[in-house]
Protein backbone atom coordinates (compact mmCIF):
# COMPACT_ATOMS: atom_id res chain seq x y z
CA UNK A 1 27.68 2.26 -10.76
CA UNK A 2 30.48 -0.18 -10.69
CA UNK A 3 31.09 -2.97 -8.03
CA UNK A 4 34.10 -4.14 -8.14
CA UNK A 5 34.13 -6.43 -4.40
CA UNK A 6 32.95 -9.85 -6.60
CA UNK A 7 35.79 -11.68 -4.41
CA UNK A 8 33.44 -10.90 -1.74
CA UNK A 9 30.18 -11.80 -2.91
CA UNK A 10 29.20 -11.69 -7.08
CA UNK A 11 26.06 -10.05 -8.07
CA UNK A 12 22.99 -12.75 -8.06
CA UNK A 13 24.13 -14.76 -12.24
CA UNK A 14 20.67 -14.38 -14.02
CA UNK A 15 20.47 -18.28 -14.18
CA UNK A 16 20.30 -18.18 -10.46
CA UNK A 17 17.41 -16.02 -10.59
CA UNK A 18 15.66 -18.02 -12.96
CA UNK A 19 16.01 -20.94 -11.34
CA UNK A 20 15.37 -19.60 -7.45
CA UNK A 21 11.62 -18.43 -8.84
CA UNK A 22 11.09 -21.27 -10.76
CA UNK A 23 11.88 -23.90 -8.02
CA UNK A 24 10.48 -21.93 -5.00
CA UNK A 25 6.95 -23.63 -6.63
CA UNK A 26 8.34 -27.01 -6.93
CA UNK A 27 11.01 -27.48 -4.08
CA UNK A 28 9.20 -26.28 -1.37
CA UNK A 29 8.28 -30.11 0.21
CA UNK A 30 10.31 -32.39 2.28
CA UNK A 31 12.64 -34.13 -0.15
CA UNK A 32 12.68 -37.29 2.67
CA UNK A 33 8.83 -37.86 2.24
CA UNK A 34 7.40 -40.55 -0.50
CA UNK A 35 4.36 -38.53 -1.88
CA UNK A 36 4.20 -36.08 -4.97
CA UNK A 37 5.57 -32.99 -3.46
CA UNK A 38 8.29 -34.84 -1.90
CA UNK A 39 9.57 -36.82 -4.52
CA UNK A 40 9.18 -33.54 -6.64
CA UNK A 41 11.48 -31.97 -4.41
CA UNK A 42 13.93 -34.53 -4.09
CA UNK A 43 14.59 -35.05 -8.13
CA UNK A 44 15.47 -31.32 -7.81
CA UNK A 45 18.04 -31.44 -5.09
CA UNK A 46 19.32 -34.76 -7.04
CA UNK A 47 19.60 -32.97 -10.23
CA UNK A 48 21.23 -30.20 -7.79
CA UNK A 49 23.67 -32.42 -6.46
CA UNK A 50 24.69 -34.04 -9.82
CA UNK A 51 25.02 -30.89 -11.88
CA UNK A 52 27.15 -29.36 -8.73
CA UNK A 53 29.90 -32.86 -8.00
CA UNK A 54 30.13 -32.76 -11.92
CA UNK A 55 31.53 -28.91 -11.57
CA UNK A 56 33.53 -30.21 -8.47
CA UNK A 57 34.78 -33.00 -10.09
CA UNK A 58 33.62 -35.49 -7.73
CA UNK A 59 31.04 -38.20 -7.28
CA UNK A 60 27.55 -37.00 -6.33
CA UNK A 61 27.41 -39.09 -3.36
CA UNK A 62 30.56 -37.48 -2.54
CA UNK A 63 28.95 -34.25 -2.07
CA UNK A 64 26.83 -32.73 0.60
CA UNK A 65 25.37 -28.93 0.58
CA UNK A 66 25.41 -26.93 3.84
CA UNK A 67 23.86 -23.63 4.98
CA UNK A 68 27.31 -21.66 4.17
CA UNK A 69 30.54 -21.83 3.31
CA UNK A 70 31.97 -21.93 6.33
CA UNK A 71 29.86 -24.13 7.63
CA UNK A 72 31.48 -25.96 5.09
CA UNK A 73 34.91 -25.62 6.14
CA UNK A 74 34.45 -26.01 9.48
CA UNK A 75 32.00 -29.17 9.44
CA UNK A 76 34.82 -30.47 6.87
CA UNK A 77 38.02 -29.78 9.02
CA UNK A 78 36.34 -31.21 12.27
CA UNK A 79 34.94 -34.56 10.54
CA UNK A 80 38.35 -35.22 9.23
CA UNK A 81 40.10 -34.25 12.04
CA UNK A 82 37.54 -36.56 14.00
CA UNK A 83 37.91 -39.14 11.72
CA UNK A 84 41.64 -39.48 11.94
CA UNK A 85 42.00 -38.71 15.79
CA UNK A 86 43.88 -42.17 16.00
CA UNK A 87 46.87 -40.93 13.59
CA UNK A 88 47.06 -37.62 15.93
CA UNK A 89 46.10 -34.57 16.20
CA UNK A 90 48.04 -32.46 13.81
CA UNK A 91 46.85 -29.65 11.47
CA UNK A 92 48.90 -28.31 8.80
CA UNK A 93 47.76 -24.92 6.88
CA UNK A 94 48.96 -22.03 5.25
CA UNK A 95 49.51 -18.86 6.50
CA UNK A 96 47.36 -16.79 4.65
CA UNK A 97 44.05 -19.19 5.07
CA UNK A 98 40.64 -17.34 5.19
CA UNK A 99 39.94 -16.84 8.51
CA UNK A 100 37.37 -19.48 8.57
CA UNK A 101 40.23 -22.50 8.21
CA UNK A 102 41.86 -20.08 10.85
CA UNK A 103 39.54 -19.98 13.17
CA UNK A 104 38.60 -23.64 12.67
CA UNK A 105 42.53 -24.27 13.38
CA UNK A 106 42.10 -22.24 16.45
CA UNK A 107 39.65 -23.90 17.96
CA UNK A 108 41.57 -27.46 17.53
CA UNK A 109 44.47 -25.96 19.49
CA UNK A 110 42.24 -24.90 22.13
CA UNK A 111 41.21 -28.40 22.09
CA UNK A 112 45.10 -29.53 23.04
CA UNK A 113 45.35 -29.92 19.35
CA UNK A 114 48.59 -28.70 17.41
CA UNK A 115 48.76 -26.83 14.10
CA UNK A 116 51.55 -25.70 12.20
CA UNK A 117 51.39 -22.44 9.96
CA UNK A 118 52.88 -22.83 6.49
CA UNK A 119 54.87 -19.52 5.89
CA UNK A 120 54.28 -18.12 2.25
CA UNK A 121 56.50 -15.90 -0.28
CA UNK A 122 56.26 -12.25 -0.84
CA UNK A 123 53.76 -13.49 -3.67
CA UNK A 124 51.44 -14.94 -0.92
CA UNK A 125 52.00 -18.49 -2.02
CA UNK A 126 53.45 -21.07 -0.24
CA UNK A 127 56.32 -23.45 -1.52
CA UNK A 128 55.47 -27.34 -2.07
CA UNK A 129 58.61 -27.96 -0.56
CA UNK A 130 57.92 -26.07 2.67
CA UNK A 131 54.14 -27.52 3.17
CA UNK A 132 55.34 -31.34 2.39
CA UNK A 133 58.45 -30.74 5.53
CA UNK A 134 55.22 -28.98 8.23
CA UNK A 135 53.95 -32.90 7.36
CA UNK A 136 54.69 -35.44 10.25
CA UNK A 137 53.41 -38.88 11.54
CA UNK A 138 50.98 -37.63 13.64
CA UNK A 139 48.98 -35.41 10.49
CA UNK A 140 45.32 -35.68 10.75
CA UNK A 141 44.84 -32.88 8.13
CA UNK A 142 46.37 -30.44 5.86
CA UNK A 143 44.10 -27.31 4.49
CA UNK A 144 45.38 -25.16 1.53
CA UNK A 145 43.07 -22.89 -0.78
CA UNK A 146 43.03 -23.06 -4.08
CA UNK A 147 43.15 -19.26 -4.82
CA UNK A 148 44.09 -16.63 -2.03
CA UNK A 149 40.87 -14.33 -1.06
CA UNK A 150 42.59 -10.86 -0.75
CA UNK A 151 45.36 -10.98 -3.52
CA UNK A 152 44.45 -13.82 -5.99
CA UNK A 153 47.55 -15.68 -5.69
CA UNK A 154 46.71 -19.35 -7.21
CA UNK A 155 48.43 -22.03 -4.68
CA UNK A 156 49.91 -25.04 -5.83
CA UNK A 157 47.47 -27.31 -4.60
CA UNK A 158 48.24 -30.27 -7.09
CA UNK A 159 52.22 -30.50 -5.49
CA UNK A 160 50.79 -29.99 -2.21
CA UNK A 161 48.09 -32.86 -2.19
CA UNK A 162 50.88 -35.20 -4.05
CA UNK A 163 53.17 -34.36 -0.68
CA UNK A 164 50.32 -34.97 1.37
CA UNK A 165 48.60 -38.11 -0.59
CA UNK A 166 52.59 -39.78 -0.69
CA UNK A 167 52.60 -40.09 3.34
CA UNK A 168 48.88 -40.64 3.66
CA UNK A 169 47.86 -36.94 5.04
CA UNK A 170 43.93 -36.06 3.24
CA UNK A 171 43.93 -32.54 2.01
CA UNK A 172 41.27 -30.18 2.52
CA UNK A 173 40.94 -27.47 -0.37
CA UNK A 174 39.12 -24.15 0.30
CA UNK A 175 37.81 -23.63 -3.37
CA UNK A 176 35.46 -20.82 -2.36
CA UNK A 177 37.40 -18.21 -5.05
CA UNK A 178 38.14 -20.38 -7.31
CA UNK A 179 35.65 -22.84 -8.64
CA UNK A 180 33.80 -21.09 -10.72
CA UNK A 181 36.73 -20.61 -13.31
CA UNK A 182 37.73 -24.31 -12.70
CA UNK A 183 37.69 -27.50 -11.15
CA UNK A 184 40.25 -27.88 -8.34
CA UNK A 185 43.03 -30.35 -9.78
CA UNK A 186 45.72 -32.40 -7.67
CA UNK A 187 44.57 -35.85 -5.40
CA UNK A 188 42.55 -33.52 -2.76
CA UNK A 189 40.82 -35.16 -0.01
CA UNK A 190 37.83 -32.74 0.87
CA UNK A 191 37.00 -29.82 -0.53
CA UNK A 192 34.20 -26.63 0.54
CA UNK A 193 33.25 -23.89 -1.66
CA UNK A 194 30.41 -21.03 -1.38
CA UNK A 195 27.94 -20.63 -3.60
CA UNK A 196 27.38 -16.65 -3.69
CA UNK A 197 31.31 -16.61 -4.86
CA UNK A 198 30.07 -17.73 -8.26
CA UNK A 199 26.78 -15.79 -8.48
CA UNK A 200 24.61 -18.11 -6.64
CA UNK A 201 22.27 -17.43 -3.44
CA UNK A 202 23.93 -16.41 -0.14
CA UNK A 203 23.09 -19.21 2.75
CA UNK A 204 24.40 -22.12 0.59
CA UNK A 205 27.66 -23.97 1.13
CA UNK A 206 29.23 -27.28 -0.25
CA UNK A 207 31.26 -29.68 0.92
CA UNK A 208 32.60 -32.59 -1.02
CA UNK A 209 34.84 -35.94 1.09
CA UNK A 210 36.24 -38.02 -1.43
CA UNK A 211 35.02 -41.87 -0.74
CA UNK A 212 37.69 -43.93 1.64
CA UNK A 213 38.66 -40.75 3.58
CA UNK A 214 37.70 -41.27 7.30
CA UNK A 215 35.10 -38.65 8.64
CA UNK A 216 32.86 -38.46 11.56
CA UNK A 217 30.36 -35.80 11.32
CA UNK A 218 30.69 -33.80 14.87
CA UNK A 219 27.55 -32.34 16.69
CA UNK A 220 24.22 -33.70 16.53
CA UNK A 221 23.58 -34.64 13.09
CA UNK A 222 20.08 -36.42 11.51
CA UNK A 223 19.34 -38.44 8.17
CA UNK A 224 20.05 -35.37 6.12
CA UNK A 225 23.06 -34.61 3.93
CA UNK A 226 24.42 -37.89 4.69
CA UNK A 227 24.27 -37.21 8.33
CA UNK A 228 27.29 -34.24 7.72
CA UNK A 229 24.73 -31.45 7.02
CA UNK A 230 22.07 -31.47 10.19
CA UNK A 231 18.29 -29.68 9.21
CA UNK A 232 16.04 -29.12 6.42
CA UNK A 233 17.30 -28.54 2.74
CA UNK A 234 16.85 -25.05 1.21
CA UNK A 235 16.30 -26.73 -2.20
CA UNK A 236 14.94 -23.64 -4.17
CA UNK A 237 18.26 -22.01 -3.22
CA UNK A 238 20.05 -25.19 -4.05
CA UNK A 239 19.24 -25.34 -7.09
CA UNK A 240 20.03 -21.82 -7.79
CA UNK A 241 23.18 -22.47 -6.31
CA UNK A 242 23.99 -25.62 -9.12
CA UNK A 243 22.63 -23.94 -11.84
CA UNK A 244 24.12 -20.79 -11.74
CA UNK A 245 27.43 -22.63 -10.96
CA UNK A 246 26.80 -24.64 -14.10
CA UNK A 247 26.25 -21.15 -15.84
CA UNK A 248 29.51 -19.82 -15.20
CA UNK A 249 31.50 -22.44 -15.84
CA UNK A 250 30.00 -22.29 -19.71
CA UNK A 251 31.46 -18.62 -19.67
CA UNK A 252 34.46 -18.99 -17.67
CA UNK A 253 36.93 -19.71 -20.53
CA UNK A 254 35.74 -16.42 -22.66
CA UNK A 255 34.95 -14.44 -18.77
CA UNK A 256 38.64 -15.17 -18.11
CA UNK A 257 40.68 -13.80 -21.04
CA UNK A 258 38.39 -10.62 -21.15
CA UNK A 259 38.84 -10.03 -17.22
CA UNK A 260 41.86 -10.90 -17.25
CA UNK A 261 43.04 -8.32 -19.95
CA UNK A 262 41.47 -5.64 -18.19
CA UNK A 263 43.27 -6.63 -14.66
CA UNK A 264 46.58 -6.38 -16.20
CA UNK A 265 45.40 -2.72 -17.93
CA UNK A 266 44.74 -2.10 -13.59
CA UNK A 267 48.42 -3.77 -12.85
CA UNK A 268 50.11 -1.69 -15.58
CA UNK A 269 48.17 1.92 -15.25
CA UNK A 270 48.24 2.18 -11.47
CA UNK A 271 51.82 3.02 -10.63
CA UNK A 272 51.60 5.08 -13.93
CA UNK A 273 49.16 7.07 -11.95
CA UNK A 274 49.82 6.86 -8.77
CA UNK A 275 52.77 7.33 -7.27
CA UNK A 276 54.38 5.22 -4.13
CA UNK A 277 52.40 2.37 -5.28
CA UNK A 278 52.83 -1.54 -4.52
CA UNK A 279 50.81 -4.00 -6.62
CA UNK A 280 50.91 -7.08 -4.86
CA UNK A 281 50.20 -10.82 -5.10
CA UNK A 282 51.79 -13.03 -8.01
CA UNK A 283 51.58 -11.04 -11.48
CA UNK A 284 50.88 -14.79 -13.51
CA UNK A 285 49.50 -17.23 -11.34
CA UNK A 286 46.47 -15.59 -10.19
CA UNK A 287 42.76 -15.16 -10.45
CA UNK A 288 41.70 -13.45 -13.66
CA UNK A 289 39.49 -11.16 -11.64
CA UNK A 290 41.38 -9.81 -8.98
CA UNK A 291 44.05 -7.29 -8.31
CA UNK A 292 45.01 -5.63 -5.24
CA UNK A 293 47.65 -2.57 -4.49
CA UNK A 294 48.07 -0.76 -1.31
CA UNK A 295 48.55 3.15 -1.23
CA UNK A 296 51.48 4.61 0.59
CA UNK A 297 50.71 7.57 2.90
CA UNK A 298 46.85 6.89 2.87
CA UNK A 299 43.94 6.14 5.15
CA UNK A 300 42.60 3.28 3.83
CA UNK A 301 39.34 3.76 5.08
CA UNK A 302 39.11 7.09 3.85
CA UNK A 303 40.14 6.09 0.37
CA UNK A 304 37.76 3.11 0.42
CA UNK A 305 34.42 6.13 1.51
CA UNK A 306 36.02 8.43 -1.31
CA UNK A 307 36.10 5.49 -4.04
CA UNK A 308 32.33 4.57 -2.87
CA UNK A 309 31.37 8.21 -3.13
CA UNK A 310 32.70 8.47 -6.38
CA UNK A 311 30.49 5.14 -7.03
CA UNK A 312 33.07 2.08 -6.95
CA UNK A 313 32.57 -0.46 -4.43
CA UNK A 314 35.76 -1.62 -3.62
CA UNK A 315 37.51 -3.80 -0.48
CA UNK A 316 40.34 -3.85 1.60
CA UNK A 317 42.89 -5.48 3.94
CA UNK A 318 44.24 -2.63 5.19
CA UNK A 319 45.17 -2.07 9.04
CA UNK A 320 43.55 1.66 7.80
CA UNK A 321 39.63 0.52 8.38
CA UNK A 322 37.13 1.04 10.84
CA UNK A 323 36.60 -2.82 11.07
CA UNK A 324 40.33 -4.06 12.63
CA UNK A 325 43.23 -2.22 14.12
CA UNK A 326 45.48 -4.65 12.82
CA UNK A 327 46.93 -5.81 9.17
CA UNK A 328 45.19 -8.18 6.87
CA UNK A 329 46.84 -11.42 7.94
CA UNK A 330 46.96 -12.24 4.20
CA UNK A 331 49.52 -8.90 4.11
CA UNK A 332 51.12 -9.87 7.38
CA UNK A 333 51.83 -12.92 6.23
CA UNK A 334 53.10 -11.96 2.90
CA UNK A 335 55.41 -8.95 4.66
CA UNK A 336 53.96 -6.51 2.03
CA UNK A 337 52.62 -2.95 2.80
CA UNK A 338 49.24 -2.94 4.24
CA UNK A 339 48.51 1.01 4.37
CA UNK A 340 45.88 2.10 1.32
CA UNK A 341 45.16 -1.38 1.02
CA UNK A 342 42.89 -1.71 -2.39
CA UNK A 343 41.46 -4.98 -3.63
CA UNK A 344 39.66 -4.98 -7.24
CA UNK A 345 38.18 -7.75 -7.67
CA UNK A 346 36.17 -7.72 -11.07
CA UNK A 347 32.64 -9.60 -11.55
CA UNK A 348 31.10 -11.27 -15.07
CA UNK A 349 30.67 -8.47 -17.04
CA UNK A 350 32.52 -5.60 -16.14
CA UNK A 351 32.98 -3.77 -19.43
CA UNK A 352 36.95 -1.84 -20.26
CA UNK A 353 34.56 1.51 -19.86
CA UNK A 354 33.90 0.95 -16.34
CA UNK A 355 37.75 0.33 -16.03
CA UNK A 356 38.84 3.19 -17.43
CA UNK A 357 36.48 5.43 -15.58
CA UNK A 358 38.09 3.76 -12.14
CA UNK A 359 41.90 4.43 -13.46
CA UNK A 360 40.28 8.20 -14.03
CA UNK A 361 38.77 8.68 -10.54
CA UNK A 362 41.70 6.46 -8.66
CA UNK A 363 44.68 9.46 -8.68
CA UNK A 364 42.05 12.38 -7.30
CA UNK A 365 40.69 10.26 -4.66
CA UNK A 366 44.29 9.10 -3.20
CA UNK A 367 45.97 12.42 -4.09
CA UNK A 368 43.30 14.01 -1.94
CA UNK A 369 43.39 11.58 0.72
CA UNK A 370 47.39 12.28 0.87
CA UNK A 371 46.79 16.12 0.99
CA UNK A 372 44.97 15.99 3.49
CA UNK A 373 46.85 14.14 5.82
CA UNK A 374 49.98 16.26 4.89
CA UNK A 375 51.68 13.87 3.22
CA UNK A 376 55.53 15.77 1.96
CA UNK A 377 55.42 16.83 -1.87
CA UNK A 378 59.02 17.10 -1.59
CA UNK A 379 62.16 16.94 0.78
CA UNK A 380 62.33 20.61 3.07
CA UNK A 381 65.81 21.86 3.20
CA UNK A 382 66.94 21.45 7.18
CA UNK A 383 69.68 21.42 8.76
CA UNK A 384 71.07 17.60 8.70
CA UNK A 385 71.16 15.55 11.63
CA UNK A 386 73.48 12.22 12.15
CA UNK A 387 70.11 10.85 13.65
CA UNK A 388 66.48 11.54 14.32
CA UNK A 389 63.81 9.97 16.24
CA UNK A 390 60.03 10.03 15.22
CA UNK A 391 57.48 9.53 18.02
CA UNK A 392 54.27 8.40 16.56
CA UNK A 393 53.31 6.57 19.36
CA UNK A 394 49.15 6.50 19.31
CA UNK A 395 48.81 7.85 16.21
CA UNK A 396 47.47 5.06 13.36
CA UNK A 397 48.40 4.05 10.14
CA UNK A 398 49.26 5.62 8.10
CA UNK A 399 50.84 8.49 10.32
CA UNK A 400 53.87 6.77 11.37
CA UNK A 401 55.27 6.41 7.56
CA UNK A 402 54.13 9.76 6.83
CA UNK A 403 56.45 10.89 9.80
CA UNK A 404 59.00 9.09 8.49
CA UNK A 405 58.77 10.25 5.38
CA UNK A 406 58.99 13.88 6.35
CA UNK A 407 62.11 13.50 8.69
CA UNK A 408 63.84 11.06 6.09
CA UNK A 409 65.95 14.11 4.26
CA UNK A 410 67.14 15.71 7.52
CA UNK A 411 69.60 13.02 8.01
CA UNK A 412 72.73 13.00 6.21
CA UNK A 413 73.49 9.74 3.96
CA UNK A 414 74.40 7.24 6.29
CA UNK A 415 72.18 8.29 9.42
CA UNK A 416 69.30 7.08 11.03
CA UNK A 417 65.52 7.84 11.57
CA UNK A 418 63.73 5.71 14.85
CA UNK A 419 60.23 5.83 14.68
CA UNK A 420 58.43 4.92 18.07
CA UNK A 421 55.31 3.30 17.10
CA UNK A 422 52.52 1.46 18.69
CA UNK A 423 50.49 0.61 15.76
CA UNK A 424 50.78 -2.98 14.75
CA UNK A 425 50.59 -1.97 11.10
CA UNK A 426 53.94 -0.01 11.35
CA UNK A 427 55.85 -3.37 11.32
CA UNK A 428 55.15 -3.95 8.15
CA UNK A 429 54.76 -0.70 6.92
CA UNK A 430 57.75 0.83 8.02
CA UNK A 431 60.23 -1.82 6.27
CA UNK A 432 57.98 -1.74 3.38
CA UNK A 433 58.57 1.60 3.10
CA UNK A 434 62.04 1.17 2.46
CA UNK A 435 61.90 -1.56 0.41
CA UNK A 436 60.06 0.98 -1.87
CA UNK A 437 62.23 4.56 -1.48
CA UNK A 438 65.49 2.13 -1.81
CA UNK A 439 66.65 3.30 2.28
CA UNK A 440 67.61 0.54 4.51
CA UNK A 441 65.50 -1.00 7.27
CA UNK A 442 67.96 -2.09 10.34
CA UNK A 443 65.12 -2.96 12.53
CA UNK A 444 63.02 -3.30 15.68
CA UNK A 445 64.26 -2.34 18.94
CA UNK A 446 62.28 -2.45 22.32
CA UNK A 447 61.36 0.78 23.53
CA UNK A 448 59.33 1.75 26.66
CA UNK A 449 55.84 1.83 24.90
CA UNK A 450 55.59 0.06 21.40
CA UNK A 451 58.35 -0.37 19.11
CA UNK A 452 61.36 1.44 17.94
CA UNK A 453 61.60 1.14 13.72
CA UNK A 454 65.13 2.05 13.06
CA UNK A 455 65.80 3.73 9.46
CA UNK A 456 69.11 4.06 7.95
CA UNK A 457 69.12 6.70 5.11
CA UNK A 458 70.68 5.76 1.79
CA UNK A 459 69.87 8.05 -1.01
């Protein structure tokens, strides 16, 4: 059946296959030791390491392979930050980082570091303008990914690294979504990518530091790596890892415009089919691949079990899911509805029939969800009322909109719906709401438990 969570992890390429069995005999020795098996072993992680800085764009001696992609990141933003800890201790990134550059950033405040968040458009990118003013004299490092995780939103990492390369700040690129259409252009600094993105093994990271840029490796390190990726290679992996990036790459060009086509039939069809429906992230500069919408007056978890029972594997960053209580900071961050949360995100291969059978089985599975939950078909005549208040207080998304929703039409034109909430999803859901049934969204009042969302009805 269809998976469509590639942004997650792709399906193992067949190259990677082939090349995992064939070098599990051959790369099995230490690559550090002089005799057969060892120097065996060590022309394949060479080759490895050549065939992935050429994808990268970088020298091989540039590039270093770690046990993960975060590892990645994280090894990356402390031996920079390390490395510069005489300019300062400032860390610039955008808002809607993957949580592993957030957590990284994080962890330098709680250091007595400083970082400053980059706010981003409803599109989820940020401005050049914006990142190059968070810059200041005491910079040690800016982060910005190439290609948002959750909404595909391509960032403008060549402006940004100009900014940051003009006052002498290194730029760290997350290139985990996005390398295997592409190398990463712009004057970047250090980059990290992951290789089961592209259709490589899981357990193999990479992290390239451009030659000049200071970095001290933090935490015990040894002779391996270039003393910035501690322990023994997992060459057979490796080279999975290279080739299969290599693999790609050859059938990213063709991959793209055929993915790409069949996102845009998603974009188009959806609100066709669906009603109450926001597609979000930038509709050009994006990821061929991926496509995300969010749902209004639906579970997201429920929709996510539905679309899994009906055999697509799907993900989300809704607030609506067993795994957080709280929005998708990507969605947060953006200010865009987070209820129903849907991301598509479309490996190699996926064929138009496979899309078509989703844009069949999508209405059923959120019109049921909605029924069930009691969602209004249409506006009940009641008497009108200058104002109404909601209490939704303990009750989840997406309950609170649904409330809203219902009350809306007992107000006259003019008067106003307060919805007490305590759900931190209602703060964006609640405006977006309005945004999308054209009523106005005053705001958010203090109220003796949670929040009070204050409607006013215009239509």
């Amino acid at each position: 059946m269809p998976y469509f969570d590639a942004a997650s992890a792709a399906p193992l390429h067949p190259v990677a296959r082939q090349a995992l069995q064939a070098s599990l005999d051959e790369g099995w020795a230490d690559p550090a030791r002089l005799y057969r098996e060892g120097r065996r072993a060590r022309l394949l992680l060479d080759a490895a390491r050549e065939a992935a800085a050429d994808a990268v764009g970088c020298r091989p001696d540039e590039l270093v392979f770690t046990p993960s992609g975060t590892r990645a990141v994280h090894s990356g933003i402390a031996g920079a930050l390390a490395g510069r800890r005489r300019v300062g201790g400032h860390l610039v990134v955008s808002a809607v980082e993957h949580s592993s550059v957030l957590h990284a950033a994080a962890a330098h405040e709680t250091a007595g570091g400083s970082v400053t968040e980059v706010p981003v458009d409803r599109r989820g990118a940020v401005e050049p303008a914006a990142y190059a003013a968070a810059l200041r004299e005491d910079t040690a490092l800016a982060c910005l990914q190439s290609a948002n995780h959750e909404v595909g939103t391509v960032q403008p990492v060549a402006e940004v690294a100009e900014a940051c390369r003009a006052v002498g700040v290194p730029l760290l690129v997350d290139a985990a979504q996005s390398l295997a259409w592409g190398p990463v252009e712009g004057a970047w600094s250090l980059l990290a990518a992951s290789a089961h993105k592209w259709g490589g093994p899981a357990g193999v990271g990479l992290l390239a530091v451009r030659k000049g840029q200071r970095f001290a490796a933090q935490g015990p390190v040894d002779e391996r790596e270039s003393g910035r990726s501690p322990g023994f290679e997992n060459i057979p992996a490796i080279v999975a890892a290279a080739a299969s990036l290599r693999a790609v790459r050859t059938e990213a060009a063709a991959e793209a415009a055929r993915l790409r086509a069949l996102v845009e039939l998603i974009r188009a069809r959806v609100p066709e089919l669906v009603p109450d429906v926001e597609v979000v992230g930038d509709p050009v500069a994006r990821l061929p691949h991926v496509v995300t919408f969010s749902c209004l007056y639906v579970d997201g978890e429920t929709v996510l079990h539905e679309l899994d029972r009906a055999g697509f594997s799907v993900s989300s960053g809704s607030s609506c899911t067993s795994s957080t209580l709280t929005p998708s900071h990507v969605l947060r961050a953006m200010g865009v509805l987070s209820e129903g949360n849907v991301r598509v995100s479309l490996p190699f291969g996926t064929t138009a029939e496979d899309v078509e059978l989703f844009l069949e089985v999508l209405p059923g599975v959120v019109g049921g969800v909605r029924e069930r939950l009691g969602v209004p078909v249409a506006a009940v005549a009641r008497p009108a009322r200058d104002a109404v208040v909601v209490d939704a207080l303990g009750k989840r998304c997406p309950i609170p909109v649904i409330e809203l929703a219902k009350v809306i039409g007992e107000v006259p034109v003019g008067g106003t719906v307060t919805v007490l909430a305590d759900d931190e999803a209602a703060r964006l859901d609640i405006p977006a709401w309005c945004e999308m049934r054209g009523q106005e969204y005053v705001g958010e009042e203090p109220a003796d438990r949670g929040s009070a969302y204050v409607v006013r009805r215009l239509s």
